[in-house]
N, C-alpha and C. Protein backbone atom coordinates (compact mmCIF):
# COMPACT_ATOMS: atom_id res chain seq x y z
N UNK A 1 -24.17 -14.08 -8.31
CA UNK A 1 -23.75 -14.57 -7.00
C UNK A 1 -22.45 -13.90 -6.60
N UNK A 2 -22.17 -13.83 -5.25
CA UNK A 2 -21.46 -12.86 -4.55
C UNK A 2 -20.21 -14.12 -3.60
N UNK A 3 -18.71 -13.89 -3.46
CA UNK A 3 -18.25 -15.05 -2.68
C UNK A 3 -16.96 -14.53 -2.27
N UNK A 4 -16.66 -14.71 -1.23
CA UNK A 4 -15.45 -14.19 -0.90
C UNK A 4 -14.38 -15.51 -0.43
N UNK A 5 -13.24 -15.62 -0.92
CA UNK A 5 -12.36 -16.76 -0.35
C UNK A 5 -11.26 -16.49 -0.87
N UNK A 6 -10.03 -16.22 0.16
CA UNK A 6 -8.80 -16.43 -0.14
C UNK A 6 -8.35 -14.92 -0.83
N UNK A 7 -9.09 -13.92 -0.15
CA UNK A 7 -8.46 -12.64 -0.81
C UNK A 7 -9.12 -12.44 -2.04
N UNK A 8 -10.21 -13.57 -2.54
CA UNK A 8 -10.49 -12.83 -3.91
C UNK A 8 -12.09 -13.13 -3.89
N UNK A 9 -12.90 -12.12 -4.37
CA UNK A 9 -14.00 -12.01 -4.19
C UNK A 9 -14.09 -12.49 -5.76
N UNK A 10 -15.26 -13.23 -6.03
CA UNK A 10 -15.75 -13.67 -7.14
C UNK A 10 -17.35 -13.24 -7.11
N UNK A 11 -17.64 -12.72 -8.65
CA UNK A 11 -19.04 -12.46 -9.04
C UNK A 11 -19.16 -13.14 -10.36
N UNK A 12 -20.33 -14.19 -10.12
CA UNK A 12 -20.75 -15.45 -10.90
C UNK A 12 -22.19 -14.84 -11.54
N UNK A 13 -21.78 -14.58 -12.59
CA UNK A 13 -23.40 -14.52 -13.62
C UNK A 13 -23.95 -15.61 -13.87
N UNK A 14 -25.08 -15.96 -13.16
CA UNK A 14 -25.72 -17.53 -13.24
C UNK A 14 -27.07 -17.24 -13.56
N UNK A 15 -27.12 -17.61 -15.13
CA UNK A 15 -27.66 -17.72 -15.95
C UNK A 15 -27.63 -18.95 -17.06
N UNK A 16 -27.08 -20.06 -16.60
CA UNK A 16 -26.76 -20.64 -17.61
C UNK A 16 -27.53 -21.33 -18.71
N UNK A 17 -28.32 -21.61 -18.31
CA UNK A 17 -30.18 -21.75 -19.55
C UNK A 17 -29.92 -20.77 -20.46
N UNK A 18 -29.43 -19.62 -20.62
CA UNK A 18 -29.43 -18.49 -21.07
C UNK A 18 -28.05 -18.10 -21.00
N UNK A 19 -27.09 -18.88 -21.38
CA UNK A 19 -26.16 -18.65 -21.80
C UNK A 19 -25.45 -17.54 -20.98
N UNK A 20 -26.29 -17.29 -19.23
CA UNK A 20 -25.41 -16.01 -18.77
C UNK A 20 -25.56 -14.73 -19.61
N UNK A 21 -27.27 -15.13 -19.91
CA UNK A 21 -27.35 -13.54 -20.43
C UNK A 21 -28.04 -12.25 -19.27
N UNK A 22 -27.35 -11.58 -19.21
CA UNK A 22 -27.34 -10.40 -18.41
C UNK A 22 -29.02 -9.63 -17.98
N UNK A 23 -29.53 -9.97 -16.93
CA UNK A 23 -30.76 -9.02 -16.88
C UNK A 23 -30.90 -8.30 -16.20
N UNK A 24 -31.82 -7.33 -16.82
CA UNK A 24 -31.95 -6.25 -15.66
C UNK A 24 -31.15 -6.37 -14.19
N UNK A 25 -31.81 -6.85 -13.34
CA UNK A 25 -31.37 -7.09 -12.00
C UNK A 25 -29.99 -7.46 -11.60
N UNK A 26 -29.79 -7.90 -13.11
CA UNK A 26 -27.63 -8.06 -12.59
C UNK A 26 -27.25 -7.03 -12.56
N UNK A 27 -27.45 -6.62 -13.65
CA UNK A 27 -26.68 -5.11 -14.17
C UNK A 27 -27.28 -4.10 -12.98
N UNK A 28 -28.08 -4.13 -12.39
CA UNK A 28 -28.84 -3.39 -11.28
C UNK A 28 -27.91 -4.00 -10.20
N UNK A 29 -27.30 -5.05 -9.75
CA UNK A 29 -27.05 -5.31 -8.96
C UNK A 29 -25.25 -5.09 -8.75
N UNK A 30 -24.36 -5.24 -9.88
CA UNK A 30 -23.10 -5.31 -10.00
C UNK A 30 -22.51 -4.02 -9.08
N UNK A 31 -22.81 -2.68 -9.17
CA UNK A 31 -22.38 -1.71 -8.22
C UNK A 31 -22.75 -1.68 -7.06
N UNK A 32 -23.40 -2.61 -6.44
CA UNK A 32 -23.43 -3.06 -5.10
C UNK A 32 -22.70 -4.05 -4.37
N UNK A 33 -22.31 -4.81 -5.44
CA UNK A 33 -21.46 -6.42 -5.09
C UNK A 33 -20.37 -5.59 -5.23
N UNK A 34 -19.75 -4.45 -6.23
CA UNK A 34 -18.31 -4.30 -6.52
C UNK A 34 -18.17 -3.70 -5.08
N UNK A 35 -19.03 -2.69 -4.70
CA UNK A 35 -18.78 -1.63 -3.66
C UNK A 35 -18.18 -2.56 -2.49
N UNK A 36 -19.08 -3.29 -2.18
CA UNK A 36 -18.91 -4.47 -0.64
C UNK A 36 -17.66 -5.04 -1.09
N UNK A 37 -17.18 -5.68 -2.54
CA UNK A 37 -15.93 -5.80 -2.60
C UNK A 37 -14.79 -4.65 -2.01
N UNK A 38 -14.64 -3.54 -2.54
CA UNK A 38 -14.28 -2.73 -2.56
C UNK A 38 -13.93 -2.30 -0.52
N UNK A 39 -14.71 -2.45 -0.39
CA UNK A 39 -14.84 -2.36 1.10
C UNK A 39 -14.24 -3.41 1.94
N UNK A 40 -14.19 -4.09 1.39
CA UNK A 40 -13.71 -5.53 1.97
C UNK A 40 -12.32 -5.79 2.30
N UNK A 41 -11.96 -5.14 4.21
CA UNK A 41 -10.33 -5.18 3.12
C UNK A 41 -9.60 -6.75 3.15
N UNK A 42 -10.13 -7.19 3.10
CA UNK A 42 -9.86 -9.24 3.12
C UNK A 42 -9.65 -9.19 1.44
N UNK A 43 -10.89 -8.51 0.66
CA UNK A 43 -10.63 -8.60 -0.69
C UNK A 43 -9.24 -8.24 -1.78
N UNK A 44 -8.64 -8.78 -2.46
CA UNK A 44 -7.05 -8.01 -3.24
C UNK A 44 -7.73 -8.12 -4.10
N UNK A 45 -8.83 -8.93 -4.89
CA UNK A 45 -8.78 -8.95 -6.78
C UNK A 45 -10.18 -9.39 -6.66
N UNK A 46 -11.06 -8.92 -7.71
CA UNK A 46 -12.60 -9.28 -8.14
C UNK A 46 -12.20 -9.91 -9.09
N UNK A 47 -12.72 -10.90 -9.28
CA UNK A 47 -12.77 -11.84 -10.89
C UNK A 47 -14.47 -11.78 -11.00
N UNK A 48 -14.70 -11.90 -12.45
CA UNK A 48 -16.27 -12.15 -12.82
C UNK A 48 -16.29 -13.33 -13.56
N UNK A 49 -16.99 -14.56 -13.61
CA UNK A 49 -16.88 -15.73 -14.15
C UNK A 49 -18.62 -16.04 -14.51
N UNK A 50 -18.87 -16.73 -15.34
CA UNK A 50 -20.06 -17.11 -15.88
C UNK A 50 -20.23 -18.85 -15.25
N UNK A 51 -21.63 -18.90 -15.03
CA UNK A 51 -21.70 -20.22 -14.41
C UNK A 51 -22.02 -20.91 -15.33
N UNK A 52 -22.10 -22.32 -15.22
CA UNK A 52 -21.89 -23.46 -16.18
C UNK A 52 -20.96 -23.74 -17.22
N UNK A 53 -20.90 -24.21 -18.46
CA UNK A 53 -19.94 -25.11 -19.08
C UNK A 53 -20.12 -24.20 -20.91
N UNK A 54 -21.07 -23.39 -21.01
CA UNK A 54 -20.87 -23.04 -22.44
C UNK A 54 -20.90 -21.62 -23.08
N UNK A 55 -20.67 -20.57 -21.86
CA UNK A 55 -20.49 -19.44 -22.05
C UNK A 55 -20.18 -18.15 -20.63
N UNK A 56 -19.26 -17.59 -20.88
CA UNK A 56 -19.08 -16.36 -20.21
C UNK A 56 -20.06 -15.57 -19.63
N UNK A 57 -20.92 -15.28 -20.98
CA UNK A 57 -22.15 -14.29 -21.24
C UNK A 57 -22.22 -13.64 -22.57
N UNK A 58 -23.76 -14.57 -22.72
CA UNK A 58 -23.66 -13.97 -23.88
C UNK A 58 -24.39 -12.70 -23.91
N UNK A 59 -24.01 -11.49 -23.43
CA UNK A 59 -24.85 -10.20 -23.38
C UNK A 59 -25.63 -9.96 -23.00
N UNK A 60 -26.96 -8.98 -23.40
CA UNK A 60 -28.37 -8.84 -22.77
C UNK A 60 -28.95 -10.07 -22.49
N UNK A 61 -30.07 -10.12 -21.84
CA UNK A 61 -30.89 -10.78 -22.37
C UNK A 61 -32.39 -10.64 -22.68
N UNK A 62 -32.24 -10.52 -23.96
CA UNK A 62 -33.02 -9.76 -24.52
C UNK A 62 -34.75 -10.13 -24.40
N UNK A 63 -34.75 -11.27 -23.71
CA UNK A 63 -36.26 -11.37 -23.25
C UNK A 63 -37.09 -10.56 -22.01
N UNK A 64 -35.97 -9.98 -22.24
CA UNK A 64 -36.62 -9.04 -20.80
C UNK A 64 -36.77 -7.59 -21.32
N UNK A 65 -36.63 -7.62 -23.07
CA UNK A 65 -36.71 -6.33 -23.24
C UNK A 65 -38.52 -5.77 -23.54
N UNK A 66 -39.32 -6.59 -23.84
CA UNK A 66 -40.38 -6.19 -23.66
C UNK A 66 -41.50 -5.70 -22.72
N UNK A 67 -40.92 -6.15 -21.95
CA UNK A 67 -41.29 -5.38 -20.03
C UNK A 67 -40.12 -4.32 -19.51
N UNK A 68 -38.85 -4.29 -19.76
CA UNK A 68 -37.84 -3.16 -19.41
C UNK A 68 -37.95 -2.52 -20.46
N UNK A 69 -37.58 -2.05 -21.12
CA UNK A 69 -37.54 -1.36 -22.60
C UNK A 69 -38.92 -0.96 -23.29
N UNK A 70 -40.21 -1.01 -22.68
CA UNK A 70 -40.85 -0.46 -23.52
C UNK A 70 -41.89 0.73 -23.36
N UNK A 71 -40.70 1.47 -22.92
CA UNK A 71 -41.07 3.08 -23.06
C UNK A 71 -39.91 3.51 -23.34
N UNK A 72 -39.57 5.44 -23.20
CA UNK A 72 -38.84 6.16 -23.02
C UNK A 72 -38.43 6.15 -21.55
N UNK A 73 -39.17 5.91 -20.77
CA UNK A 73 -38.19 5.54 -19.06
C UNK A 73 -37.78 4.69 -18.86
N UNK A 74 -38.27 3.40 -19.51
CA UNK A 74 -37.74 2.18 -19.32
C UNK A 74 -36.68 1.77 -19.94
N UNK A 75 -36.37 2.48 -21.28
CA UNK A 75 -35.50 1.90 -22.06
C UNK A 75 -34.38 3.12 -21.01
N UNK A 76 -34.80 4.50 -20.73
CA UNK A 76 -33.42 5.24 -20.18
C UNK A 76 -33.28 4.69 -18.53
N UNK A 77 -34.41 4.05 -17.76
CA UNK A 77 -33.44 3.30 -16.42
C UNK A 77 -32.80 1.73 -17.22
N UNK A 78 -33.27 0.79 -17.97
CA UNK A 78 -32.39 -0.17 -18.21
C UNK A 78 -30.77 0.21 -18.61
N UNK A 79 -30.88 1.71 -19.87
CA UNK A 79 -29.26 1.63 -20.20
C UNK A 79 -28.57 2.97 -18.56
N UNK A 80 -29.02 2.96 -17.90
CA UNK A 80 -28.11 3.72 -17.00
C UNK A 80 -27.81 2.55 -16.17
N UNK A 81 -29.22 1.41 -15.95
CA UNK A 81 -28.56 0.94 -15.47
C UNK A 81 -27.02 -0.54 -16.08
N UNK A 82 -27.39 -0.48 -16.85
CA UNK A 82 -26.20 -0.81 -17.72
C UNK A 82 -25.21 -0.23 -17.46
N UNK A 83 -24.91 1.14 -17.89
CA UNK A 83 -23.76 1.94 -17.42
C UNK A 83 -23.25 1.98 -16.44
N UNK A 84 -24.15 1.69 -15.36
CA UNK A 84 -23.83 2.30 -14.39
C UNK A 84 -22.89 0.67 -13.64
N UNK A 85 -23.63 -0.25 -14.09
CA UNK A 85 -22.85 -1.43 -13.71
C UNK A 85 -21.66 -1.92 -14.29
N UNK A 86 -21.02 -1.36 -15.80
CA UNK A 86 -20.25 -1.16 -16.45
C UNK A 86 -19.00 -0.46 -15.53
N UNK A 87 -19.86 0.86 -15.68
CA UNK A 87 -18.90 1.90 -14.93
C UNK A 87 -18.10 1.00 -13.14
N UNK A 88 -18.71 -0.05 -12.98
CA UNK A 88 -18.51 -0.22 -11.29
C UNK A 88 -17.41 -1.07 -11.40
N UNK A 89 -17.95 -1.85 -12.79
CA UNK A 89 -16.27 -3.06 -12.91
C UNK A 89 -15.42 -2.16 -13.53
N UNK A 90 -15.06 -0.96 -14.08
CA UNK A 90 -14.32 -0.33 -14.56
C UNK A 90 -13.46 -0.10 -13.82
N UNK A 91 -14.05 0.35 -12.85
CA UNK A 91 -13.40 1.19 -11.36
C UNK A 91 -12.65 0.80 -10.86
């Protein structure tokens, strides 16, 4: 989830059944939310916060690796796109 208030844009990994584990489609999605941050000039600071009460994120989530991950294209678009959403909060 995507939110803008008070100068600070917040991106909420809501996953919480799953501990805020990361799927495909986040990590696909994070260099799009940072960019519109980025653009935003209302925005000063991105924070990333995990929704609910018992974790941040706990990493992949790895039930999605048997439909993303199971080839040689699938496993190389899941980790770019990893990287590539890595690379966007880096920035």
């Amino acid at each position: 989830r995507y939110a803008v208030s008070n100068g600070a844009a917040t991106l909420t990994i809501d996953q919480p059944t799953k501990m805020n584990a990361m799927t495909f489609e986040m990590w696909s999605s994070l260099p799009g939310f940072v960019a519109r941050a980025v653009g935003d000039p209302a925005v000063r600071v991105i924070a990333v916060t995990g929704a609910g009460e018992k974790a941040f994120c706990a990493g992949a989530d790895i039930s999605q690796f048997g439909d993303k991950r199971s080839s040689a294209e699938a496993v190389a678009a899941y980790d770019r796109a990893v990287a590539e959403g890595q690379a966007a909060l880096n920035n």
